[in-house]
Protein backbone atom coordinates (compact mmCIF):
# COMPACT_ATOMS: atom_id res chain seq x y z
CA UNK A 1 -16.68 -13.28 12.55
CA UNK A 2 -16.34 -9.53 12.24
CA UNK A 3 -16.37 -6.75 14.97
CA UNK A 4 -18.15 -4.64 12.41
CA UNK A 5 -21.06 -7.14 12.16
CA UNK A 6 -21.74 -6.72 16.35
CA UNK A 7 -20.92 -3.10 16.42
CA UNK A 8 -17.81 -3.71 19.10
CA UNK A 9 -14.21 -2.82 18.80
CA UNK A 10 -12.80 -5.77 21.02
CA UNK A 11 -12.61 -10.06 20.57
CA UNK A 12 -13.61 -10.37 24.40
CA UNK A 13 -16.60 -7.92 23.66
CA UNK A 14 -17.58 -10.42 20.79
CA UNK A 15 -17.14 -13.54 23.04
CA UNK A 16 -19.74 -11.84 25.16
CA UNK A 17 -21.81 -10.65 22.93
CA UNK A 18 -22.53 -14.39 21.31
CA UNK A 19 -22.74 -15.50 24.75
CA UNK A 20 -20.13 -17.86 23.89
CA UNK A 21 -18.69 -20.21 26.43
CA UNK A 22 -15.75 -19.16 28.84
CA UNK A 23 -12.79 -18.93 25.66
CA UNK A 24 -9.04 -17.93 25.98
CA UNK A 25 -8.96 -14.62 24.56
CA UNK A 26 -6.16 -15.55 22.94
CA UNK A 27 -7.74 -17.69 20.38
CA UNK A 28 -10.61 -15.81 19.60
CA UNK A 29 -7.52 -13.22 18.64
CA UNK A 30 -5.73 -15.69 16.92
CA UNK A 31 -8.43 -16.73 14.57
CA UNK A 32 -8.76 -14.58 12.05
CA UNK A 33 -4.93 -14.98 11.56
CA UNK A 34 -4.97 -18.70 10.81
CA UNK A 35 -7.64 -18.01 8.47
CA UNK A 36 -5.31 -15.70 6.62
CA UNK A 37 -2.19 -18.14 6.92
CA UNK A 38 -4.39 -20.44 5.30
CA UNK A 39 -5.07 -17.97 2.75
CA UNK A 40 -1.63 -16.60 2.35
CA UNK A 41 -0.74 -18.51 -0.87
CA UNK A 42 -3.56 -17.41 -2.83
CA UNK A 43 -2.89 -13.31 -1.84
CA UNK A 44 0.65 -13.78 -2.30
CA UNK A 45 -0.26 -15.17 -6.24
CA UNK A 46 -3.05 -12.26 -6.56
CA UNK A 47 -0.86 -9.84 -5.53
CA UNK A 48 2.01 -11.19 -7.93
CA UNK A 49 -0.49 -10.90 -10.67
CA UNK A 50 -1.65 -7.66 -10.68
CA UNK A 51 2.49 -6.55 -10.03
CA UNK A 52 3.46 -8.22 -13.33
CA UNK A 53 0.54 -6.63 -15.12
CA UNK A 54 1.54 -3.55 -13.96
CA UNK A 55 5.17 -4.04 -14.21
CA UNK A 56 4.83 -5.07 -17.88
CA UNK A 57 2.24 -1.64 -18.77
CA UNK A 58 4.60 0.50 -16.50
CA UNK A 59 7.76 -0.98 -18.51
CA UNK A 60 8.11 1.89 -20.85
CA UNK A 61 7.52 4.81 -18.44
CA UNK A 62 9.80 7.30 -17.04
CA UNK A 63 9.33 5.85 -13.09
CA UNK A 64 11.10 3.58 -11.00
CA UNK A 65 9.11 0.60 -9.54
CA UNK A 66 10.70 -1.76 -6.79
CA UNK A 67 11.35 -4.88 -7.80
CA UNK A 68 9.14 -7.57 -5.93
CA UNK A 69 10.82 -10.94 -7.30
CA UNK A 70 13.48 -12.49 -9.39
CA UNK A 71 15.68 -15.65 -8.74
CA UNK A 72 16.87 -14.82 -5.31
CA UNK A 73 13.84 -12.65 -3.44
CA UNK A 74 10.10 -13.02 -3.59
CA UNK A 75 8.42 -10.19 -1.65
CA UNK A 76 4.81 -9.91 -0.04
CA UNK A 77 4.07 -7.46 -2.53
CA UNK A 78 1.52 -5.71 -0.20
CA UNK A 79 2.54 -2.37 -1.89
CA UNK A 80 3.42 -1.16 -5.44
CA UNK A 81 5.82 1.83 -5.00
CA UNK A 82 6.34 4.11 -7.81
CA UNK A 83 8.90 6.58 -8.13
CA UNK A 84 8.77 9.69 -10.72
CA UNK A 85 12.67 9.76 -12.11
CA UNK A 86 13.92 13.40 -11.84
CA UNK A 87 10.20 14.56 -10.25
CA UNK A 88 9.75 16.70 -6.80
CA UNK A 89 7.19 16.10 -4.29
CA UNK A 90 5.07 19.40 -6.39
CA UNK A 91 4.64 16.75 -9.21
CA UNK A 92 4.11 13.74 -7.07
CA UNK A 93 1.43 15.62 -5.27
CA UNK A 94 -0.34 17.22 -8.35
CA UNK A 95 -0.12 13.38 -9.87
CA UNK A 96 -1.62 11.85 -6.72
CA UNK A 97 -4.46 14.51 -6.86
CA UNK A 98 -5.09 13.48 -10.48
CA UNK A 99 -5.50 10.45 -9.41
CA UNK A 100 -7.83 10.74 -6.74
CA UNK A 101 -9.98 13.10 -9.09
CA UNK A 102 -10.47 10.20 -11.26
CA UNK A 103 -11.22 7.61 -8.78
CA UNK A 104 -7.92 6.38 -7.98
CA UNK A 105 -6.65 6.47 -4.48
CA UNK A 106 -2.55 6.35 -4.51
CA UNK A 107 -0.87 6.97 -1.07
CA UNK A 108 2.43 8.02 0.25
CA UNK A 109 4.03 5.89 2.34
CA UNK A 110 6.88 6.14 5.02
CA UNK A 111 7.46 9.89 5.58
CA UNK A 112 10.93 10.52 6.41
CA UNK A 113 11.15 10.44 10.95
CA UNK A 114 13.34 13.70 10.35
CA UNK A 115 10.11 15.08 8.82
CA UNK A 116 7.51 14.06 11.62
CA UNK A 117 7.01 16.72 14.46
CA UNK A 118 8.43 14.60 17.39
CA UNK A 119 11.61 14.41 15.66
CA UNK A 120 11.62 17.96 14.44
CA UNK A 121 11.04 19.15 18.45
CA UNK A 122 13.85 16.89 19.23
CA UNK A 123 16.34 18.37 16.69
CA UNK A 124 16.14 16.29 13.86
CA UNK A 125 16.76 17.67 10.27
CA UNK A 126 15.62 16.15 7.25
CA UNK A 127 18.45 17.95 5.58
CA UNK A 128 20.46 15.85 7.16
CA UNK A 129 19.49 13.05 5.71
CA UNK A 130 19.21 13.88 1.74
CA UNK A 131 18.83 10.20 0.16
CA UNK A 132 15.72 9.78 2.84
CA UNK A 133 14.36 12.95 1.67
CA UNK A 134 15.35 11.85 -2.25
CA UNK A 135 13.19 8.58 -1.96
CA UNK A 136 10.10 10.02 -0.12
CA UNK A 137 9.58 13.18 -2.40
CA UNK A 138 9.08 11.30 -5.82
CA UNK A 139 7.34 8.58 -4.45
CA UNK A 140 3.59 6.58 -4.12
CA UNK A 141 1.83 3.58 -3.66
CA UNK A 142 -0.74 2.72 -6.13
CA UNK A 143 -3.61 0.18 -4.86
CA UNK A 144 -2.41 -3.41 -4.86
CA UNK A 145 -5.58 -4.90 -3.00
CA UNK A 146 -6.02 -8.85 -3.67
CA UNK A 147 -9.87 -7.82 -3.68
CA UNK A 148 -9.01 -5.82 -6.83
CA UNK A 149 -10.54 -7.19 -10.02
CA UNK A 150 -8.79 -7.52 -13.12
CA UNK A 151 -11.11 -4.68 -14.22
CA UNK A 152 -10.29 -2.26 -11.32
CA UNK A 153 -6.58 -3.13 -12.35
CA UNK A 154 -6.55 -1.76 -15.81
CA UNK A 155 -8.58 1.31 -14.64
CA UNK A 156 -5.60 1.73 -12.13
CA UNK A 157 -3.59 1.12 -15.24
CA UNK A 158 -5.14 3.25 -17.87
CA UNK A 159 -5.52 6.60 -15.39
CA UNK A 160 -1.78 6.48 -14.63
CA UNK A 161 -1.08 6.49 -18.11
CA UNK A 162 -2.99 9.41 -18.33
CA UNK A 163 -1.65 11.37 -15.41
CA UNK A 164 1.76 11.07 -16.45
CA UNK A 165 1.02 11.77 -20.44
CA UNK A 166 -1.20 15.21 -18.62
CA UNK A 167 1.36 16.13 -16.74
CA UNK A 168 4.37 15.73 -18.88
């Protein structure tokens, strides 16, 4: 049962708002995680899908992908990172705005501490820390939703093509 349906934020606002009998809070939390545990098999072979589709169209491209699985790992795969080989964060940001003109939204994922205000007022230097810097400034997320159809997945494919051959 969603929040969203009731218009409330919180699980024991939804207990009272059905008028449910006295529940542990607890388990009104905990259900819509066993739902997804139960799920978990089925997003983890979605999400494995759409990675080896786009591994196998990104194959030939000049970027970096991380590699989700082979004979000793098998990630979640809840993201698809993408890294521009030999590219600045100027490109990366022109390619995610490309992108995002055409529909597609990319993100960028795990700024660099050094580069977040708290640790700048405490002293921290993100040119102290060049291969953190080297990994975040070349590098985005494209969608990897197990919602995603196989359609929305070749549109994802076919306007990345087309960024990188535009921006060249």
């Amino acid at each position: 049962m969603s929040c969203f349906k009731f218009g409330i934020t919180s699980a024991k606002t939804i207990a009272q708002k059905i008028k449910a009998q006295p529940t542990n809070i607890f388990n009104v939390r905990r259900s819509p995680r066993k739902i997804q545990l139960q799920r978990y098999e089925k997003i983890l072979e979605r999400r494995h899908e759409l990675i080896r589709v786009y591994n196998e169209e990104f194959k030939d491209l000049p970027i970096q992908v991380l590699n989700h699985c082979d004979e000793n790992h098998r990630s979640s795969g809840h993201l698809y990172f993408v890294r521009f080989i030999g590219k600045d964060d100027e490109y990366r940001n022109k390619f995610y705005n490309m992108m995002a003109e055409n529909g597609v939204m990319c993100n960028v994922h795990f700024k660099p501490l050094p580069m977040l205000s708290a640790y700048k007022k405490r002293g921290f230097k993100i040119s102290d820390y060049p291969n953190t810097y080297n990994m975040h400034k070349n590098q985005l997320t494209l969608p990897l939703n197990t919602t995603m159809s196989d359609d929305d997945a070749w549109y994802v494919i076919e306007t990345f093509k087309q960024c990188i051959n535009t921006l060249k």
